[in-house]
C-alpha atoms as a PDB file:
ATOM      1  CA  UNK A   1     119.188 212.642 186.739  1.00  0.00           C
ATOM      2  CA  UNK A   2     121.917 215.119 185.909  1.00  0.00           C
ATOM      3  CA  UNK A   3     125.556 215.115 186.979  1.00  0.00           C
ATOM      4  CA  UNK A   4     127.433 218.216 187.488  1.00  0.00           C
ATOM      5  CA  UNK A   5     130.943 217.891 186.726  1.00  0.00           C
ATOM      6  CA  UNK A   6     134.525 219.015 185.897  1.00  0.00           C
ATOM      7  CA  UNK A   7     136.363 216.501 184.613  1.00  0.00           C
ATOM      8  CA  UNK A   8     139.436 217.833 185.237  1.00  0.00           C
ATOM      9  CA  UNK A   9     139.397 217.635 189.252  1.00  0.00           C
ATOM     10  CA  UNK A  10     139.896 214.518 191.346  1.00  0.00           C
ATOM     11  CA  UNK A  11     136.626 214.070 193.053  1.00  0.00           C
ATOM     12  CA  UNK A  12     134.657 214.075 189.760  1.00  0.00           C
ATOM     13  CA  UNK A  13     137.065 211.948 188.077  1.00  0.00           C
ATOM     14  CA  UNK A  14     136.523 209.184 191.156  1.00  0.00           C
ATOM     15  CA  UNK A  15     132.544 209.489 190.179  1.00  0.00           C
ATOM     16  CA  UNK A  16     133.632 208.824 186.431  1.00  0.00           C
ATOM     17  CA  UNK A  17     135.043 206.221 186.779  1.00  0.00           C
ATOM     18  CA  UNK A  18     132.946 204.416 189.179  1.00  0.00           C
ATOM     19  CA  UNK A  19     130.233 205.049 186.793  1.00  0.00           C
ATOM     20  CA  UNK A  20     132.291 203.642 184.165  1.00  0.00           C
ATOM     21  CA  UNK A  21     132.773 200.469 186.450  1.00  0.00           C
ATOM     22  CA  UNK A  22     129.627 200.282 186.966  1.00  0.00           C
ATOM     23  CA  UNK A  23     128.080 200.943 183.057  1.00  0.00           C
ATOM     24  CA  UNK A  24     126.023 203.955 184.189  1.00  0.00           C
ATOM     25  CA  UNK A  25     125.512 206.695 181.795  1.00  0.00           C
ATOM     26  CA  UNK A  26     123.978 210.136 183.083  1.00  0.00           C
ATOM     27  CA  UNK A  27     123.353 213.223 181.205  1.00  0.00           C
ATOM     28  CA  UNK A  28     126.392 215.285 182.722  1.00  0.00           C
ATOM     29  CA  UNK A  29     127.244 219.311 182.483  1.00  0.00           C
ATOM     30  CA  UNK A  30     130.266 220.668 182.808  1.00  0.00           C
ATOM     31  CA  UNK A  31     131.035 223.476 185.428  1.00  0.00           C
ATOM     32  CA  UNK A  32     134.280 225.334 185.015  1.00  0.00           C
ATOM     33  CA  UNK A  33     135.683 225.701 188.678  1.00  0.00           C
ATOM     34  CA  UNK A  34     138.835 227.680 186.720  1.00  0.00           C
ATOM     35  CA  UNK A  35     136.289 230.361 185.847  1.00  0.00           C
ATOM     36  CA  UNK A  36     134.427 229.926 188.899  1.00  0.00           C
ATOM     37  CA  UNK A  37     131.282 229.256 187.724  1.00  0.00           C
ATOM     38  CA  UNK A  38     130.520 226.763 190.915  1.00  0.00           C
ATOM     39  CA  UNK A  39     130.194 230.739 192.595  1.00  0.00           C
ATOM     40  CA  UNK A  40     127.571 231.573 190.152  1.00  0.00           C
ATOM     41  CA  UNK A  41     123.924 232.414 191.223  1.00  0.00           C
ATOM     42  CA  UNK A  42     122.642 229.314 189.183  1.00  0.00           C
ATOM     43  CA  UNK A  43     124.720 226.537 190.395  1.00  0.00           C
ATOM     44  CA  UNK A  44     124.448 227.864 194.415  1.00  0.00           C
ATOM     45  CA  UNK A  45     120.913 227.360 193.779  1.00  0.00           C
ATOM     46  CA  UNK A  46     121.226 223.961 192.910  1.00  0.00           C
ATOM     47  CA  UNK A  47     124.347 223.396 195.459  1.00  0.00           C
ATOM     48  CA  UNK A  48     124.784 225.361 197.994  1.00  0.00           C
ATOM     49  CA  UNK A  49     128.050 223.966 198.673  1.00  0.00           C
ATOM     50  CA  UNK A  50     129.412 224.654 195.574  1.00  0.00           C
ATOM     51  CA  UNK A  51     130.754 222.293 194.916  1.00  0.00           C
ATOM     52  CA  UNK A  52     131.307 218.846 192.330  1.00  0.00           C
ATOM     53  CA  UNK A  53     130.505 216.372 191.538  1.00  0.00           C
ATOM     54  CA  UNK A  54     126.832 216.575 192.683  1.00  0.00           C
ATOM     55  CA  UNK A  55     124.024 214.796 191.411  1.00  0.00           C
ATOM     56  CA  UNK A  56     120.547 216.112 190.633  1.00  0.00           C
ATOM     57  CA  UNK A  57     117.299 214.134 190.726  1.00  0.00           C
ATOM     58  CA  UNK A  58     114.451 214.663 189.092  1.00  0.00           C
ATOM     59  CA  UNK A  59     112.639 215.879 191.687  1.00  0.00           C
ATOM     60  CA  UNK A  60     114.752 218.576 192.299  1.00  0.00           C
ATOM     61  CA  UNK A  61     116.879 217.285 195.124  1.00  0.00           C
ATOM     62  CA  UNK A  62     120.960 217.733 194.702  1.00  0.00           C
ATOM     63  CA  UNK A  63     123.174 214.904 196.145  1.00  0.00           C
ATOM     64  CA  UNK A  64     126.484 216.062 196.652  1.00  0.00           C
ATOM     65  CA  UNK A  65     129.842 214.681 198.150  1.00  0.00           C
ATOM     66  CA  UNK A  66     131.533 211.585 195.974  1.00  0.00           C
ATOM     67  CA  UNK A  67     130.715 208.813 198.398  1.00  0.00           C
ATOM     68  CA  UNK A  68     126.686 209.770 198.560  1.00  0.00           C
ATOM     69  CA  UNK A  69     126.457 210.111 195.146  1.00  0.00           C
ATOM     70  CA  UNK A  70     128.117 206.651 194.262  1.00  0.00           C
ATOM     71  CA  UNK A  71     126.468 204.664 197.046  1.00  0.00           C
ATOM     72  CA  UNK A  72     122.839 206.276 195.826  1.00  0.00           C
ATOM     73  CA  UNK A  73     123.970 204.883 192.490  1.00  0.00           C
ATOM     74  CA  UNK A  74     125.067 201.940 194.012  1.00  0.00           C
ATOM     75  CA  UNK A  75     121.615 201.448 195.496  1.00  0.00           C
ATOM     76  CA  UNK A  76     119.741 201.996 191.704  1.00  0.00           C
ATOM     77  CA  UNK A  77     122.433 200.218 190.285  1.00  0.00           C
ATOM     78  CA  UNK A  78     123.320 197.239 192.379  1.00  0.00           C
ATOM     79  CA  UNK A  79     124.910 194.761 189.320  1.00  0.00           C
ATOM     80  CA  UNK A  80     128.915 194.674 189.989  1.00  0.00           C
ATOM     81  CA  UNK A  81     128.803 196.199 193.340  1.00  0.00           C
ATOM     82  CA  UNK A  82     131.830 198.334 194.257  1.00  0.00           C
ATOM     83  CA  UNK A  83     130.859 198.875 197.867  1.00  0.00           C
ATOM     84  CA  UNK A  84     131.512 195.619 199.097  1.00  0.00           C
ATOM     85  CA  UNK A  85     129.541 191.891 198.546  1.00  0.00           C
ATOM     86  CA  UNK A  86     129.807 190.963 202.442  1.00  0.00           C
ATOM     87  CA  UNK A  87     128.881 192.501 205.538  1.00  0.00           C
ATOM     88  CA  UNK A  88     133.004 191.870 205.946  1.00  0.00           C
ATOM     89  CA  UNK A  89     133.759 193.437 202.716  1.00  0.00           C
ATOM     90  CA  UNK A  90     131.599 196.242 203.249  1.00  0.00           C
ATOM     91  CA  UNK A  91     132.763 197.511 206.215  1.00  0.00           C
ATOM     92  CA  UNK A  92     136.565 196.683 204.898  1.00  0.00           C
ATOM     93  CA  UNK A  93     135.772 199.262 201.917  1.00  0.00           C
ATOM     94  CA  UNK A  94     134.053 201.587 203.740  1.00  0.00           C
ATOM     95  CA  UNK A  95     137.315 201.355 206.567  1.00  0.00           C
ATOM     96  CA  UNK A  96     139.471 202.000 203.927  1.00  0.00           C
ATOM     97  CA  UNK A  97     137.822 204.777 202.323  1.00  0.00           C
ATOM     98  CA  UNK A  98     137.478 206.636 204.585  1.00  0.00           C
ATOM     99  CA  UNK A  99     141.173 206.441 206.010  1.00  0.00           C
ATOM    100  CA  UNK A 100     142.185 207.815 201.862  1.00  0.00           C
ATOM    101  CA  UNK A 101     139.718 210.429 202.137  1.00  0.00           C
ATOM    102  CA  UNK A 102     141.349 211.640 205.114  1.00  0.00           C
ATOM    103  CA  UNK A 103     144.476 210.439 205.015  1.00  0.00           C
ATOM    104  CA  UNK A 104     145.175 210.343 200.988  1.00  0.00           C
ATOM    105  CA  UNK A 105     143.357 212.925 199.018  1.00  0.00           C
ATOM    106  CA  UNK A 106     142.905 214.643 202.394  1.00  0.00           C
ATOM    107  CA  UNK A 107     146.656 215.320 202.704  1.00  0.00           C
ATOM    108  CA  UNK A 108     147.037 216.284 199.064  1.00  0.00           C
ATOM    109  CA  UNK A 109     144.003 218.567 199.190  1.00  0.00           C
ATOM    110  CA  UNK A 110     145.252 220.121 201.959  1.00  0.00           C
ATOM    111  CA  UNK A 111     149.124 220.498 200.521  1.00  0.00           C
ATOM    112  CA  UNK A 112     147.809 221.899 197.258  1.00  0.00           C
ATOM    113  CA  UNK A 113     145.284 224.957 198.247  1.00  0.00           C
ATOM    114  CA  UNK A 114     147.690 225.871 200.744  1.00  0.00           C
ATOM    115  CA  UNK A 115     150.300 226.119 198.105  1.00  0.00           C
ATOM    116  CA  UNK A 116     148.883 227.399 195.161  1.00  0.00           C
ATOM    117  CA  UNK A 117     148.819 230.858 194.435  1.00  0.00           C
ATOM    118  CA  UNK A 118     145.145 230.971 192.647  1.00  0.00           C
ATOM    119  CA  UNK A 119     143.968 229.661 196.041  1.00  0.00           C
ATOM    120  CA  UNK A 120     144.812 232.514 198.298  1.00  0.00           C
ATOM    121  CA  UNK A 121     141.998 233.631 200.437  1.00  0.00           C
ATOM    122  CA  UNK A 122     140.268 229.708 198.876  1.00  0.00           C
ATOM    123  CA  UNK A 123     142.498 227.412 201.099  1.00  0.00           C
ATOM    124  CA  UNK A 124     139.115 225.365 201.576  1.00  0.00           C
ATOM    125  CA  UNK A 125     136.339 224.507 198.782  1.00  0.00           C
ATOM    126  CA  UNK A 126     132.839 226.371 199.506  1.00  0.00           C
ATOM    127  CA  UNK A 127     131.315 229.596 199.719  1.00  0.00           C
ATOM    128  CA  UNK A 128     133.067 230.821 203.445  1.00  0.00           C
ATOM    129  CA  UNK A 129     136.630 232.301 202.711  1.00  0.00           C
ATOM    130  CA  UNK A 130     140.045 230.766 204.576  1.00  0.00           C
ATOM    131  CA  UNK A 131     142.982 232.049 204.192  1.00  0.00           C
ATOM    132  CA  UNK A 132     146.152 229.768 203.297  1.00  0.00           C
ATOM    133  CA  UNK A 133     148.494 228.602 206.116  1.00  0.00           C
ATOM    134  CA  UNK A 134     151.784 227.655 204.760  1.00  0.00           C
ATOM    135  CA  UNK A 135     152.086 225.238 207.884  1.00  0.00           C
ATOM    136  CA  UNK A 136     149.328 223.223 206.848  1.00  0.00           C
ATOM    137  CA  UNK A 137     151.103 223.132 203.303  1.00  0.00           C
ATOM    138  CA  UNK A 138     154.051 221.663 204.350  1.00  0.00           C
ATOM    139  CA  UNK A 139     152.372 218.787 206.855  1.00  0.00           C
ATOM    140  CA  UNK A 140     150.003 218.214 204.070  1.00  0.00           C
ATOM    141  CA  UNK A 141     153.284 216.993 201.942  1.00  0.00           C
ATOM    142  CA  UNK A 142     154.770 215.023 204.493  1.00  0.00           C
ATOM    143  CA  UNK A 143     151.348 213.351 205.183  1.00  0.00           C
ATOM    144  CA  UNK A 144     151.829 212.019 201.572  1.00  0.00           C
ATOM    145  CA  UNK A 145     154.927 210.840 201.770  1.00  0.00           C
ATOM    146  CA  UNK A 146     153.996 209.287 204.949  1.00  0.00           C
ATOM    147  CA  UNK A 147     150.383 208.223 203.221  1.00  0.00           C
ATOM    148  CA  UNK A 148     152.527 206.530 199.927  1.00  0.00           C
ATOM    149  CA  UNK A 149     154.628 204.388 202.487  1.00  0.00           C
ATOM    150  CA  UNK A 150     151.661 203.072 204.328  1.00  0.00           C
ATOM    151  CA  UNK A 151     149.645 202.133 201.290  1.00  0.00           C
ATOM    152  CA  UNK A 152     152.805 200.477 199.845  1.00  0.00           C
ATOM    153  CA  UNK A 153     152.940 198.258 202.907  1.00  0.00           C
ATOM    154  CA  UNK A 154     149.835 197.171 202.750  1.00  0.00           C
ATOM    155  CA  UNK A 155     149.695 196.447 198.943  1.00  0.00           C
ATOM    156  CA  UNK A 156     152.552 193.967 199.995  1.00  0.00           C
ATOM    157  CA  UNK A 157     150.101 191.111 200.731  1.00  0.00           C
ATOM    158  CA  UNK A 158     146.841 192.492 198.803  1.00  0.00           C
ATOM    159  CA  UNK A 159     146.083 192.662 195.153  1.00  0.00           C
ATOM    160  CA  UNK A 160     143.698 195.465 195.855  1.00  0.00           C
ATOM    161  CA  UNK A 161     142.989 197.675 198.962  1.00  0.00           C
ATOM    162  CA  UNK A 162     140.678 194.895 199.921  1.00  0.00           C
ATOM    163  CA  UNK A 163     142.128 191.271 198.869  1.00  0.00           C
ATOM    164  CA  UNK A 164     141.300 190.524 195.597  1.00  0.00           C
ATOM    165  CA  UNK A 165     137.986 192.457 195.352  1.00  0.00           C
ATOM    166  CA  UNK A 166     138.331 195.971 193.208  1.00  0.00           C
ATOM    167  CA  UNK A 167     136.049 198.473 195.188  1.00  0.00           C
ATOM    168  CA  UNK A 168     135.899 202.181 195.691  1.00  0.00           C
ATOM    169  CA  UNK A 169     138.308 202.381 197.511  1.00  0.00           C
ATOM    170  CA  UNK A 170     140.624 201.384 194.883  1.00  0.00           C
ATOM    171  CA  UNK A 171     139.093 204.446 192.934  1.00  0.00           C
ATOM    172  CA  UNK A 172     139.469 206.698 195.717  1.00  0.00           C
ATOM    173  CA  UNK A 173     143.267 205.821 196.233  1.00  0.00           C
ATOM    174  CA  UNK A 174     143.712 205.823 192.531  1.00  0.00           C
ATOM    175  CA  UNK A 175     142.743 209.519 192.117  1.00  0.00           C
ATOM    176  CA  UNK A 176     145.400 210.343 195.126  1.00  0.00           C
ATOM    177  CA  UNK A 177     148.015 209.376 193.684  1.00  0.00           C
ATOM    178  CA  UNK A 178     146.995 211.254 190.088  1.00  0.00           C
ATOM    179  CA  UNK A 179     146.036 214.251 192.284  1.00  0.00           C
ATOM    180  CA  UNK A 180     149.694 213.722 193.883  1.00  0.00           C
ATOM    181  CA  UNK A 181     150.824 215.000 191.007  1.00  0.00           C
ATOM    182  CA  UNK A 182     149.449 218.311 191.248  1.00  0.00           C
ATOM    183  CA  UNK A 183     152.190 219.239 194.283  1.00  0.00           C
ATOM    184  CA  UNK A 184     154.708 217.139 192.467  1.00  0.00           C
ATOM    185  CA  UNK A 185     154.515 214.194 194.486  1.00  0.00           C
ATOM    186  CA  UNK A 186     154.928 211.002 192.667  1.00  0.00           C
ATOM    187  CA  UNK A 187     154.934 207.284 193.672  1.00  0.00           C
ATOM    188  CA  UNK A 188     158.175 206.927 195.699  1.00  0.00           C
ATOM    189  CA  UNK A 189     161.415 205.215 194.788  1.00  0.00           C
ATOM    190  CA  UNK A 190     161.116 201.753 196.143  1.00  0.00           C
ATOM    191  CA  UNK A 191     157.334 201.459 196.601  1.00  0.00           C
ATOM    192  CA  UNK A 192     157.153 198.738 194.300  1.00  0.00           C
ATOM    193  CA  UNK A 193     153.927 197.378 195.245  1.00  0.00           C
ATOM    194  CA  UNK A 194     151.878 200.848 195.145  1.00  0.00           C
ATOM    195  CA  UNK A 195     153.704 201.171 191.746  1.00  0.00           C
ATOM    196  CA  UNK A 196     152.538 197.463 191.193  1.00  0.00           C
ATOM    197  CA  UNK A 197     148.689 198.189 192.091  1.00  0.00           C
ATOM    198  CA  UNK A 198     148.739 201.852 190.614  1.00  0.00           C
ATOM    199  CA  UNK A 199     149.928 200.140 187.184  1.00  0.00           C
ATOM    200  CA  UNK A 200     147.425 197.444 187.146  1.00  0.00           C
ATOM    201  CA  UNK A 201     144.594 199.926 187.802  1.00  0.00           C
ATOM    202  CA  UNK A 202     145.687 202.432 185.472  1.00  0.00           C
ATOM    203  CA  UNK A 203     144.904 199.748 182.282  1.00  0.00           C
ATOM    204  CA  UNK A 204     141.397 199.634 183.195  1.00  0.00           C
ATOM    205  CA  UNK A 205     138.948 200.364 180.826  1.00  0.00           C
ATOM    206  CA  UNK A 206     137.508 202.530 183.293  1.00  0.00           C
ATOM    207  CA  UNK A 207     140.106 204.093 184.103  1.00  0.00           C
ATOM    208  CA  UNK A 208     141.372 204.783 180.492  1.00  0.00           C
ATOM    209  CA  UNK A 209     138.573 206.286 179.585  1.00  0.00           C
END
């Protein structure tokens, strides 16, 4: 297996470090998406999306997308699952990552190529053109706000997204609030509990790394 990567972006760095979690090492190779070398004849080939992270098999088949490419990995690699060790749990995770996709990194992703100059005629990742809609900027940073405020309340009577049990989804809403960053959104004043969780999972090893 071989992972394409850039190690720079969110979506890669939620692969790295569930693979750290998980003690997985893959041979990886780096593609620049600054010198847009996801574009490039080569890497369509292998994903048409172009997109990363995305995984290729030995066979010749490319997994893309971060949630197919960890739970395929899960499957190989079952040892400290991250995906949930109940039915309950399971679906929990799942529930949950799915809301940050959408309504975490979602809301960032969608605040940031909308705002960002490099992006114009980009707004979405992919070979089809968009064009940036400064509307969709500005909801996208109020759906962060609004997204930091909900995770807050939840972390008031949770250790982790789900109870006590560090899954992907802890990963996934880890990497919004680093990508928050990139439209100058930090953790609010007053969210002491998403400062709380984002503090505790920032000091692991994974994480670190």
């Amino acid at each position: 297996m071989k992972l394409y990567d850039y190690a720079a972006a969110p979506n890669p760095r939620r692969v790295a470090i569930f693979l750290a979690e998980k003690g997985i090492e893959l041979e990886t190779v780096q593609v620049d998406l600054m010198a847009g070398e996801q574009k490039s004849a080569e890497f369509t080939a292998i994903n048409p999306a172009q997109d990363v992270p995305a995984l290729l098999l030995d066979d010749g088949t490319c997994i893309s997308q971060v949630n197919a490419i960890c739970l395929y990995l899960e499957a190989l690699y079952p040892d400290n699952p991250l995906f949930g060790r109940t039915p309950l749990e399971r679906a929990q995770v799942e529930s949950w990552n799915h809301r940050i996709q959408d309504n975490g990194i979602g809301a960032v992703g969608e605040a940031f190529r909308n705002l960002t100059p490099g992006f114009k005629g980009r707004a979405l990742p992919g070979p089809d053109s968009y064009e940036q809609i400064p509307e969709l900027a500005q909801r996208g940073l109020k759906r962060t706000d609004n997204f930091f405020k909900q995770l807050d309340a939840h972390l008031a009577n949770s250790q982790f997204i789900v109870g006590d049990y560090f899954s992907v989804a802890d990963i996934s809403a880890y990497m919004t609030v680093e990508f928050a960053g990139w439209i100058k959104k930090g953790i609010p004043e007053g969210c002491d509990n998403l400062q709380r969780w984002f503090d505790q999972i920032s000091a692991r090893p994974s994480v670190k790394r």
